[in-house]
PDB file of N, CA and C in Angstrom:
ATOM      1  N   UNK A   1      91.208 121.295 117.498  1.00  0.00           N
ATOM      2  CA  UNK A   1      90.711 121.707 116.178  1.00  0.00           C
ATOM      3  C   UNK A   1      91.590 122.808 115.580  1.00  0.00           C
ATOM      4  N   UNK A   2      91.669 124.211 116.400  1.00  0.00           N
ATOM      5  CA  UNK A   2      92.927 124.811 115.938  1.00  0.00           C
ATOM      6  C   UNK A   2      94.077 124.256 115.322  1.00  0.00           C
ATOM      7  N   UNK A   3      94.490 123.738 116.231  1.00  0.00           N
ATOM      8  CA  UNK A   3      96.080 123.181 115.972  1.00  0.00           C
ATOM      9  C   UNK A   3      96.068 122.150 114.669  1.00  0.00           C
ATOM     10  N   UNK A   4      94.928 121.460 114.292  1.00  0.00           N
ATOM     11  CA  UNK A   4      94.760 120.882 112.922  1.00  0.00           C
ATOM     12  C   UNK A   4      95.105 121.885 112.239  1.00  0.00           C
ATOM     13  N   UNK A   5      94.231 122.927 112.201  1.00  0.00           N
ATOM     14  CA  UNK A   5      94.206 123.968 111.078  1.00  0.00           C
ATOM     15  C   UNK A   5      95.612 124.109 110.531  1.00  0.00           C
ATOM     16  N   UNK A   6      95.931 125.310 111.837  1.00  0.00           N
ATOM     17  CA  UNK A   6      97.803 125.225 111.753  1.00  0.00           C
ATOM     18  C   UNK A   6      98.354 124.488 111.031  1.00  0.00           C
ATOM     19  N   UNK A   7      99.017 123.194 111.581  1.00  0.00           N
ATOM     20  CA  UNK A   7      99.341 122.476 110.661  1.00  0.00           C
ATOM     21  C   UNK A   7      99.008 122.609 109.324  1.00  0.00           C
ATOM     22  N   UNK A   8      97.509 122.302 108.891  1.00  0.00           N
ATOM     23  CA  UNK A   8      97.332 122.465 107.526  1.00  0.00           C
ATOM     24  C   UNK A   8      97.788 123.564 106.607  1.00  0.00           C
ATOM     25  N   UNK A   9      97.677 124.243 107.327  1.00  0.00           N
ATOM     26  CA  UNK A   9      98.197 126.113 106.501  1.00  0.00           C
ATOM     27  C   UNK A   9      99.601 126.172 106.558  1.00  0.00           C
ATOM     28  N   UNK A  10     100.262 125.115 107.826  1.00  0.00           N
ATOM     29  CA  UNK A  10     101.640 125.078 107.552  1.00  0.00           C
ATOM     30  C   UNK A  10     102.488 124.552 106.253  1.00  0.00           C
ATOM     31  N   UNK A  11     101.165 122.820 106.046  1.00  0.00           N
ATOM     32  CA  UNK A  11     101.818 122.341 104.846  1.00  0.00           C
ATOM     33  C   UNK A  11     101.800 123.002 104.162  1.00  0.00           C
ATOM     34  N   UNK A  12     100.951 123.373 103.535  1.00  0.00           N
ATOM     35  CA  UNK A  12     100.334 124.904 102.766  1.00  0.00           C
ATOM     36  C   UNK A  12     101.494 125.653 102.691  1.00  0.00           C
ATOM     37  N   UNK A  13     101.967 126.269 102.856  1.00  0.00           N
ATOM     38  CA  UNK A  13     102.730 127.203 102.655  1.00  0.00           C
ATOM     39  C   UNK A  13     104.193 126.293 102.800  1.00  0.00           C
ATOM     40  N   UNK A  14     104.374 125.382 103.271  1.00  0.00           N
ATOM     41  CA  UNK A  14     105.951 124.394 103.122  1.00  0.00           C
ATOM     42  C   UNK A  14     105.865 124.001 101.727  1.00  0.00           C
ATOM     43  N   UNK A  15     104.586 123.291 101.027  1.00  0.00           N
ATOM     44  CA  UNK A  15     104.423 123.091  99.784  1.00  0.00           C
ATOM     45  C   UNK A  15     104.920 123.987  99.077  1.00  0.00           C
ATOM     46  N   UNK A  16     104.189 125.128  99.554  1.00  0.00           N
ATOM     47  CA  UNK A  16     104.227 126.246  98.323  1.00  0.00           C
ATOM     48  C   UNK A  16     105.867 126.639  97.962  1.00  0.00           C
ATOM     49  N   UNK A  17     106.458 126.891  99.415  1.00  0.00           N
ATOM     50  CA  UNK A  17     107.469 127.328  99.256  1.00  0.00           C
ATOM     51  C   UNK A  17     108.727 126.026  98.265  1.00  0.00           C
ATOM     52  N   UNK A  18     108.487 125.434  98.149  1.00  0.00           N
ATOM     53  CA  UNK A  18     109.452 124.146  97.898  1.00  0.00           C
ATOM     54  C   UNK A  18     108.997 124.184  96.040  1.00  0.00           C
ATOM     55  N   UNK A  19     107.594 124.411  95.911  1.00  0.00           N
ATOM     56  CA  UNK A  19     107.752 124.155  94.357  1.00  0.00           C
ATOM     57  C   UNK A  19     108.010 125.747  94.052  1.00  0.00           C
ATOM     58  N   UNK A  20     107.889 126.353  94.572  1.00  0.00           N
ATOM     59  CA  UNK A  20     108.523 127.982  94.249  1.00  0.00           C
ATOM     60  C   UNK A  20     109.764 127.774  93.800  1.00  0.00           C
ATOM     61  N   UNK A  21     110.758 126.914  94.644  1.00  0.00           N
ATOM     62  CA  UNK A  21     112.240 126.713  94.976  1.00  0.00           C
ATOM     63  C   UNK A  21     112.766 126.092  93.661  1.00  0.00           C
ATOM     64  N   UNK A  22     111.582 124.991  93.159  1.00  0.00           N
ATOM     65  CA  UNK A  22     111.862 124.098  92.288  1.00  0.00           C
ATOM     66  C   UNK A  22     111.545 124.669  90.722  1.00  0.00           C
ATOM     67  N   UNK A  23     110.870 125.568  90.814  1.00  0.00           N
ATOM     68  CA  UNK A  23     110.495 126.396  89.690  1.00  0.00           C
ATOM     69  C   UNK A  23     111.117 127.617  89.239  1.00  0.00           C
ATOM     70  N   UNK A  24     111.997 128.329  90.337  1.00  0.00           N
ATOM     71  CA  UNK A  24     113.013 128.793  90.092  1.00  0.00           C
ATOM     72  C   UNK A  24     114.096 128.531  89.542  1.00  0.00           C
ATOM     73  N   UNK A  25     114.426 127.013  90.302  1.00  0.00           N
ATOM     74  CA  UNK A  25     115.554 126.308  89.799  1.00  0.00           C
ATOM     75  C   UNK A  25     115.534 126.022  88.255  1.00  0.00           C
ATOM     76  N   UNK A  26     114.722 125.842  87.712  1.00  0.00           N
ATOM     77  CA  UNK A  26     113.861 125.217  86.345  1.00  0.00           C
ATOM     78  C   UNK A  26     114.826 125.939  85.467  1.00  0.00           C
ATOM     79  N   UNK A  27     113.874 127.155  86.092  1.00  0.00           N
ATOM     80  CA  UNK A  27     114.358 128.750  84.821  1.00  0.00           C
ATOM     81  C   UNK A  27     116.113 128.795  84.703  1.00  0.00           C
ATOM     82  N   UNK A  28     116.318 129.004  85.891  1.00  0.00           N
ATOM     83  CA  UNK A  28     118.236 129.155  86.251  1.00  0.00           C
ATOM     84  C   UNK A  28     118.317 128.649  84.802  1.00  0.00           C
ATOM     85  N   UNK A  29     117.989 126.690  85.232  1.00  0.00           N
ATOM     86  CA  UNK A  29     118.999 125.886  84.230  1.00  0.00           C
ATOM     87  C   UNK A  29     118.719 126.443  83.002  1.00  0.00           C
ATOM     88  N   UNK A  30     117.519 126.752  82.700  1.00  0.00           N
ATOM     89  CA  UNK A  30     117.199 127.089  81.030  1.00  0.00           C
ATOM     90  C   UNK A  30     117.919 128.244  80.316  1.00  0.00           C
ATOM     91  N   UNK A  31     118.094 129.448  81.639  1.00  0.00           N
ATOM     92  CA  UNK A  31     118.671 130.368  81.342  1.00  0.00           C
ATOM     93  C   UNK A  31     120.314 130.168  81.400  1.00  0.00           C
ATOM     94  N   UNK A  32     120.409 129.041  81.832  1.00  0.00           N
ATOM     95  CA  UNK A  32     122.195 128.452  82.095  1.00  0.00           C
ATOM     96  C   UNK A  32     122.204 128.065  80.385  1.00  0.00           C
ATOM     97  N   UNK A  33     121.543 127.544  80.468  1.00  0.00           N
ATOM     98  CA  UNK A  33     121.920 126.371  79.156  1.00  0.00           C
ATOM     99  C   UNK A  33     121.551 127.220  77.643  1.00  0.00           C
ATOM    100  N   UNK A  34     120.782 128.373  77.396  1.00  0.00           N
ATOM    101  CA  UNK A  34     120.996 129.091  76.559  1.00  0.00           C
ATOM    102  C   UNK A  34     122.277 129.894  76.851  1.00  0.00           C
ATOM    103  N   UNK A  35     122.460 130.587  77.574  1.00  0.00           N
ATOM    104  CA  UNK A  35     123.894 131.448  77.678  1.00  0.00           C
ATOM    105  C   UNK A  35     124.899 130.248  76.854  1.00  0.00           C
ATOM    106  N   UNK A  36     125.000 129.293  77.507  1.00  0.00           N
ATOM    107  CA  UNK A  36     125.843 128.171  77.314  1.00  0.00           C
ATOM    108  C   UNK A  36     125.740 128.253  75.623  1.00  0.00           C
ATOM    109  N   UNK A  37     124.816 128.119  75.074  1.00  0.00           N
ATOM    110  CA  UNK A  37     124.684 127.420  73.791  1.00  0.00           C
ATOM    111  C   UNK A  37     124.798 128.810  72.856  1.00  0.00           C
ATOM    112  N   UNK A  38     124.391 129.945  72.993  1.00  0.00           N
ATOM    113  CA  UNK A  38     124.634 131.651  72.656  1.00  0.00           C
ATOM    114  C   UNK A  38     126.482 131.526  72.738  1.00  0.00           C
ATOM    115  N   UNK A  39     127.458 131.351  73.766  1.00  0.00           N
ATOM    116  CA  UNK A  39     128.329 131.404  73.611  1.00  0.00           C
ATOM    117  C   UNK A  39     129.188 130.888  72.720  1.00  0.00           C
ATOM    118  N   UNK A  40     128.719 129.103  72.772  1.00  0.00           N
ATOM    119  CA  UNK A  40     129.596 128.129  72.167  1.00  0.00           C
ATOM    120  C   UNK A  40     129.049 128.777  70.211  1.00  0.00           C
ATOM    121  N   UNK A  41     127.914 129.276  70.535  1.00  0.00           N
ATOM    122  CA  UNK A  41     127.368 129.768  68.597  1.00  0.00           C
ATOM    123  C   UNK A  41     128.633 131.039  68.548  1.00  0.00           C
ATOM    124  N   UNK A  42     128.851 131.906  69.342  1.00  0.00           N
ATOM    125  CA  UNK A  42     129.898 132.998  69.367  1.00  0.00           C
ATOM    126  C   UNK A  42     131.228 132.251  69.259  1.00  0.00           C
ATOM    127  N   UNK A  43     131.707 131.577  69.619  1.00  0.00           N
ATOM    128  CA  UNK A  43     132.899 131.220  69.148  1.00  0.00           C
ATOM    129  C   UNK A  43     132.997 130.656  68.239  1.00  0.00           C
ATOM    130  N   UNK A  44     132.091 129.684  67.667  1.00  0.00           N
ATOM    131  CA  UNK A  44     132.459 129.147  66.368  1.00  0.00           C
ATOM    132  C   UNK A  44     132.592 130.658  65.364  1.00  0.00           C
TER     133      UNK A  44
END
């Protein structure tokens, strides 16, 4: 019965950590892709 638990709190927190990972990543690109588009407006 323990060792169910475990596991469960493991996925639990493997989940968590992975859409953390993926929701970070999100922002990066958004914050990539304005810099990107702020620059290319500066050079014209």
């Amino acid at each position: 019965m323990e060792l169910i638990i475990y596991i469960f709190l493991f996925l639990i927190l493997f989940l968590g950590v992975i859409f953390n990972l993926k929701i970070t990543n999100f922002k990066k690109i958004k914050e990539i892709r304005n810099k990107a588009k702020y620059y290319s407006k500066k050079n014209n």
